[in-house]
C-alpha atoms as a PDB file:
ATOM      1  CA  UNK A   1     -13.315  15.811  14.807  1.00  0.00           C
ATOM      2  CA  UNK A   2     -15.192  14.232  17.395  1.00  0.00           C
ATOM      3  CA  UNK A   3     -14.478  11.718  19.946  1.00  0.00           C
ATOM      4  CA  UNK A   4     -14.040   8.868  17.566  1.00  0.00           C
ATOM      5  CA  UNK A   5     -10.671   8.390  16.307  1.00  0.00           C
ATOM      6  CA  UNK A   6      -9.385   5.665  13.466  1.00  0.00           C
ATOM      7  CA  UNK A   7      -7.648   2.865  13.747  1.00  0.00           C
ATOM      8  CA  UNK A   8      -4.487   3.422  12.430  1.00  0.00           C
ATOM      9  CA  UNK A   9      -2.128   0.853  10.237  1.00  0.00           C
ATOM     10  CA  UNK A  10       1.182   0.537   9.163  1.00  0.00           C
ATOM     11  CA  UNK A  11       1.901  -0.981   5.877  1.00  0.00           C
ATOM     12  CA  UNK A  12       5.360  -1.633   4.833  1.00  0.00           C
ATOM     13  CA  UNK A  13       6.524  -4.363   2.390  1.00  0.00           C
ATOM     14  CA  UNK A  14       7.626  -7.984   3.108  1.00  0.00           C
ATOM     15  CA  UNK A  15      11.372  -6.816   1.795  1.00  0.00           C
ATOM     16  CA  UNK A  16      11.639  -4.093   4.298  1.00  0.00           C
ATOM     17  CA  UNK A  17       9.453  -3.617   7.716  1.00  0.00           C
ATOM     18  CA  UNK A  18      11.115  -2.710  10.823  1.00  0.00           C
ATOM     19  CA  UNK A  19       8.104  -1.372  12.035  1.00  0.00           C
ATOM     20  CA  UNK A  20       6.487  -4.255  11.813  1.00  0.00           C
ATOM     21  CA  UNK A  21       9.298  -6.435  13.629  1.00  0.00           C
ATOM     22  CA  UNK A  22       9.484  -3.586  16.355  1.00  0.00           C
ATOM     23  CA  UNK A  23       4.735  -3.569  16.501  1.00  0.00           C
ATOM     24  CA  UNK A  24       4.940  -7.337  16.713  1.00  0.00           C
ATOM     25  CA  UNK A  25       8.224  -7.454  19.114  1.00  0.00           C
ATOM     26  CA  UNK A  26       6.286  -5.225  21.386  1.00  0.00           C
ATOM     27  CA  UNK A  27       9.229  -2.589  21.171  1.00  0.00           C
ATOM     28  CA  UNK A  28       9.435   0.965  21.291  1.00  0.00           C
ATOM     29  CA  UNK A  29      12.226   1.688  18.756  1.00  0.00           C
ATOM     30  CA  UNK A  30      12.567  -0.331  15.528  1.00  0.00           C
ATOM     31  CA  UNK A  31      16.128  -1.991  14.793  1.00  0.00           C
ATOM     32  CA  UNK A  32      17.467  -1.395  11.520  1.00  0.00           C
ATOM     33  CA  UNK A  33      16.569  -3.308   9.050  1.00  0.00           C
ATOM     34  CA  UNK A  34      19.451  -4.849   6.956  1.00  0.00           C
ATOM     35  CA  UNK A  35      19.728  -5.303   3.206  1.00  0.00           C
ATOM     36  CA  UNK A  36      16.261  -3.810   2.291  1.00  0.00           C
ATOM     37  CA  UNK A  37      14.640  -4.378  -0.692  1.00  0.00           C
ATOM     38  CA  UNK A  38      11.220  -3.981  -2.053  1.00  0.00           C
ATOM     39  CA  UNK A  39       9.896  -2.139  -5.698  1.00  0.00           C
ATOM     40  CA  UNK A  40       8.160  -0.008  -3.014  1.00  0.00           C
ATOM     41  CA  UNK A  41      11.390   2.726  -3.065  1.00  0.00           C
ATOM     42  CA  UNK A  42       8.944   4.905  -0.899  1.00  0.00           C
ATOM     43  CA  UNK A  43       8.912   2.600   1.934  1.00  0.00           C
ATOM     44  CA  UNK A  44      12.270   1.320   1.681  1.00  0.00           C
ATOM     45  CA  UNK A  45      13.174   2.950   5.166  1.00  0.00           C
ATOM     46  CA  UNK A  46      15.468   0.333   6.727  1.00  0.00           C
ATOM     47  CA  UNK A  47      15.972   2.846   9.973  1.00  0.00           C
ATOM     48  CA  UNK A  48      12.786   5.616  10.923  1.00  0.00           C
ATOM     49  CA  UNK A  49      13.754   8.450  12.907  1.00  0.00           C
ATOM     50  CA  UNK A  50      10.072   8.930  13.960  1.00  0.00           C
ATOM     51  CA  UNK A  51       9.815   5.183  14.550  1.00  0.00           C
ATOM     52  CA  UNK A  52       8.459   5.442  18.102  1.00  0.00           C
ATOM     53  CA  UNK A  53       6.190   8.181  16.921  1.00  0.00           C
ATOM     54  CA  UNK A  54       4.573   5.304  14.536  1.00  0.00           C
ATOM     55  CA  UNK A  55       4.505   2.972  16.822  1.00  0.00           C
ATOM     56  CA  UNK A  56       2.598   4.912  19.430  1.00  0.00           C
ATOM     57  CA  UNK A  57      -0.027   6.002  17.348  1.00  0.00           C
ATOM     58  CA  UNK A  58      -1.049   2.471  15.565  1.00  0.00           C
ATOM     59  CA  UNK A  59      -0.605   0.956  19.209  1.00  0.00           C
ATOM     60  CA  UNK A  60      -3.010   4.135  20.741  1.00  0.00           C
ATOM     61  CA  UNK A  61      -5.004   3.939  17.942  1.00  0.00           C
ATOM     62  CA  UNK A  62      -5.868   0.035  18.379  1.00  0.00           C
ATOM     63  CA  UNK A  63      -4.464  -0.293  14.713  1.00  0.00           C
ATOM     64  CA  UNK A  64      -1.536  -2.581  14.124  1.00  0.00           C
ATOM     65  CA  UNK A  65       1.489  -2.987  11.520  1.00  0.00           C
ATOM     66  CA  UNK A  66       1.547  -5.372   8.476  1.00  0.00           C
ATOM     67  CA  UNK A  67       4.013  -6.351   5.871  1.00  0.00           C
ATOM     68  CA  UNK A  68       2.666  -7.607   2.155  1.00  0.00           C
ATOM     69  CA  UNK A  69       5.206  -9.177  -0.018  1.00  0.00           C
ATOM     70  CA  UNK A  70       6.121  -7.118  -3.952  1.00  0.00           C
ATOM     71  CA  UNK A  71       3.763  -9.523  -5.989  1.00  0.00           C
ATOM     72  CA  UNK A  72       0.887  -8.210  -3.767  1.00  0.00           C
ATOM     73  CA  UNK A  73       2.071  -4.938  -4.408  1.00  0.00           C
ATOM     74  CA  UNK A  74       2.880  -5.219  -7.837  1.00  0.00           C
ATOM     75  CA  UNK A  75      -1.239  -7.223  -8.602  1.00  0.00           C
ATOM     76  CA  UNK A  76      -2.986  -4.354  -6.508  1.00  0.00           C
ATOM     77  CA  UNK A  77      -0.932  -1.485  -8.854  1.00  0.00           C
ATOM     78  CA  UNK A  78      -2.032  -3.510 -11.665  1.00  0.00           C
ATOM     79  CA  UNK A  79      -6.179  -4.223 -10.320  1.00  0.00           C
ATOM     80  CA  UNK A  80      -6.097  -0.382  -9.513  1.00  0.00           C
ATOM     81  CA  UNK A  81      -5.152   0.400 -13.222  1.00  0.00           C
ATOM     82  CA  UNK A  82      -7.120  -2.029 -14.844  1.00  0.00           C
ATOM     83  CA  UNK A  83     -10.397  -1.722 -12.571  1.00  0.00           C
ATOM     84  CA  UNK A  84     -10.442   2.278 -11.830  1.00  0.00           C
ATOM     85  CA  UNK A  85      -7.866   3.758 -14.035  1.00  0.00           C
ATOM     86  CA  UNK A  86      -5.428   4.946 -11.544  1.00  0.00           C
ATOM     87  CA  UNK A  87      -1.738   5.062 -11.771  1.00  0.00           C
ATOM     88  CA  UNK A  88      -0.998   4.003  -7.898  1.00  0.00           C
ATOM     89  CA  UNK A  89       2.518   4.195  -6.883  1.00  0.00           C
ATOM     90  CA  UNK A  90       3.875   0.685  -5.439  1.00  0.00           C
ATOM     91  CA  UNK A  91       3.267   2.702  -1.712  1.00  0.00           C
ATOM     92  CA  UNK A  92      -0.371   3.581  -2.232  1.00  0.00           C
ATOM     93  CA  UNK A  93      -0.591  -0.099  -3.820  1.00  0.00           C
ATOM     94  CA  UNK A  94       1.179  -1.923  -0.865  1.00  0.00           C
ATOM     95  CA  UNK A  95      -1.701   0.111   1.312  1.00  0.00           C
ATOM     96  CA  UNK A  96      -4.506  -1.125  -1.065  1.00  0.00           C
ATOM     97  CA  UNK A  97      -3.118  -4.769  -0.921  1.00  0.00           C
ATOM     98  CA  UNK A  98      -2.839  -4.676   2.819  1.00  0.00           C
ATOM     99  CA  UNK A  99      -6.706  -3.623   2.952  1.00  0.00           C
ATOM    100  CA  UNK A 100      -7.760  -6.189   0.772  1.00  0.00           C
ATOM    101  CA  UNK A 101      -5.918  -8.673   2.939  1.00  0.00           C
ATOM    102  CA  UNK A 102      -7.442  -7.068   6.072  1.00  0.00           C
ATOM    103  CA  UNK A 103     -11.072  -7.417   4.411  1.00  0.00           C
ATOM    104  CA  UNK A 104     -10.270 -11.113   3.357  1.00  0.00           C
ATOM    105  CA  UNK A 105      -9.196 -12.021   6.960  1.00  0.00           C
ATOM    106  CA  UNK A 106     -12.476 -10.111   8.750  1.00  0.00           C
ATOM    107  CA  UNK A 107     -10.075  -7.443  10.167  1.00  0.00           C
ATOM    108  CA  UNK A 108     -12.541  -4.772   9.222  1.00  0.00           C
ATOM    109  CA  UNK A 109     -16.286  -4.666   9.775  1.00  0.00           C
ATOM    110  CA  UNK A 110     -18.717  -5.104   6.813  1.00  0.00           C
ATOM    111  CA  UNK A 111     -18.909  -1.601   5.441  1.00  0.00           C
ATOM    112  CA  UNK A 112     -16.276   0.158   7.406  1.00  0.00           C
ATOM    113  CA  UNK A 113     -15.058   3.574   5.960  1.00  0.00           C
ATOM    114  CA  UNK A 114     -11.124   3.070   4.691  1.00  0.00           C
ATOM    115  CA  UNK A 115      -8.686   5.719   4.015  1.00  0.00           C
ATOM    116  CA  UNK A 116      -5.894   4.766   1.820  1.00  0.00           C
ATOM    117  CA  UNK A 117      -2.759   6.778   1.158  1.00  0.00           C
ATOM    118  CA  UNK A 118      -1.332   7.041  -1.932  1.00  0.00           C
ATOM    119  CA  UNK A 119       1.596   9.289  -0.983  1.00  0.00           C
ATOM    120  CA  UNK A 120       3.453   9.600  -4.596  1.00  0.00           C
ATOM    121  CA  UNK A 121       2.649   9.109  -8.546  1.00  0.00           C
ATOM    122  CA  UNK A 122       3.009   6.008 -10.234  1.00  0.00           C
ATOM    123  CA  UNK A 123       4.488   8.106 -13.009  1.00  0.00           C
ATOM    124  CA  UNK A 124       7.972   8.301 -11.007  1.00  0.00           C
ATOM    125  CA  UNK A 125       8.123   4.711 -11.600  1.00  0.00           C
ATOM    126  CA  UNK A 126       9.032   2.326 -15.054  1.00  0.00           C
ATOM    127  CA  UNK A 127       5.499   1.861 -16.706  1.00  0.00           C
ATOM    128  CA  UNK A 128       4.243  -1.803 -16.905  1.00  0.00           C
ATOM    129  CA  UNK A 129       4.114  -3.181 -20.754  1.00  0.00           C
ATOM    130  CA  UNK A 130       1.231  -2.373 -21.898  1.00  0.00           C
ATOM    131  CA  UNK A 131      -0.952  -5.283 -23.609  1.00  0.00           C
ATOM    132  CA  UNK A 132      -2.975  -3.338 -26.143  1.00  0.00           C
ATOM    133  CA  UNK A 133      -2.551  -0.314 -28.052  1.00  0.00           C
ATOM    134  CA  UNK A 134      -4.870   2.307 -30.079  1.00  0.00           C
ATOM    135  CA  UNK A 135      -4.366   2.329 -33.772  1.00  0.00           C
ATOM    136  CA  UNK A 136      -3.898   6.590 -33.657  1.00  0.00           C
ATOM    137  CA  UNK A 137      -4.520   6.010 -37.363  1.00  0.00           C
ATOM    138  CA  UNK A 138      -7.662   4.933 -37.691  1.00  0.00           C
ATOM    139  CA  UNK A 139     -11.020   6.297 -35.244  1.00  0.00           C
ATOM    140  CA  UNK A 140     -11.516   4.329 -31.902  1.00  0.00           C
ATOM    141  CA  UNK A 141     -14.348   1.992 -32.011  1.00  0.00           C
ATOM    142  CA  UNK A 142     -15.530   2.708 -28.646  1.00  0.00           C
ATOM    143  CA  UNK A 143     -17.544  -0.432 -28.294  1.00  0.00           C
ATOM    144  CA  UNK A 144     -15.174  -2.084 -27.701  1.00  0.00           C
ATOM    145  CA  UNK A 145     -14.229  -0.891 -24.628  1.00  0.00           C
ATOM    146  CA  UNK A 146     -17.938  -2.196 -23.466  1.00  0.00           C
ATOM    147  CA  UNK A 147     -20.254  -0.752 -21.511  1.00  0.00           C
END
């Protein structure tokens, strides 16, 4: 793949990130991490076995290890669904939240290329309420969908 390798970053949520603790810490080996709790079931890992492998790689990498809180997870699901039409799991949303945060704080370069994980379906998950509805009785006026 060529000399150039990407920076690599671990997203976990606010509720539970031992990998964060153990990036920020300096450590090798995360501690467990008690009483975790996050809508991000994915990522709810409170003890890795591959922890140090994680940590080596975002610290060889140059990347580092951030932690967004469930609202931020919850709003990106919900921007994804509304603004592309994809059913993101909360995992693949906490990774989209943590990239908007890192493009709102300058962490990545004007036009930097991104890869974003979104390791599971959205569909294993409760579905948000939904705020509007097709009649299946009558035909869909597609205008007004716009655009």
């Amino acid at each position: 793949i060529g000399p150039e390798r990407p920076q690599m970053v671990a997203v976990q949520a606010e509720g539970c990130q031992p990998i964060v603790r153990a990036f920020e810490r300096g450590e090798r080996h995360a501690e467990r991490w008690e009483e975790a709790r996050t809508v991000a079931m994915g990522i709810r890992v409170p003890a890795a076995l591959g922890d140090f492998l994680i940590l080596d790689a975002v610290r060889e990498s140059g990347g580092y290890a951030v932690a967004v809180p469930d609202r931020e997870i919850e709003a990106a699901q919900a921007e994804m669904a509304r603004e592309e039409g994809l059913l993101l799991c909360p995992e693949g949303a906490a990774t989209y939240a943590a990239w908007k945060r890192a493009c709102a704080e300058g962490r990545l370069a004007p036009g930097a290329r991104s890869v974003l994980f979104n390791c599971a379906t959205g569909l294993k998950y409760p579905m948000p309420a939904m705020e509007r509805r097709l009649d299946r009785t009558k035909p869909i006026d597609w205008a007004a969908f716009g655009g």
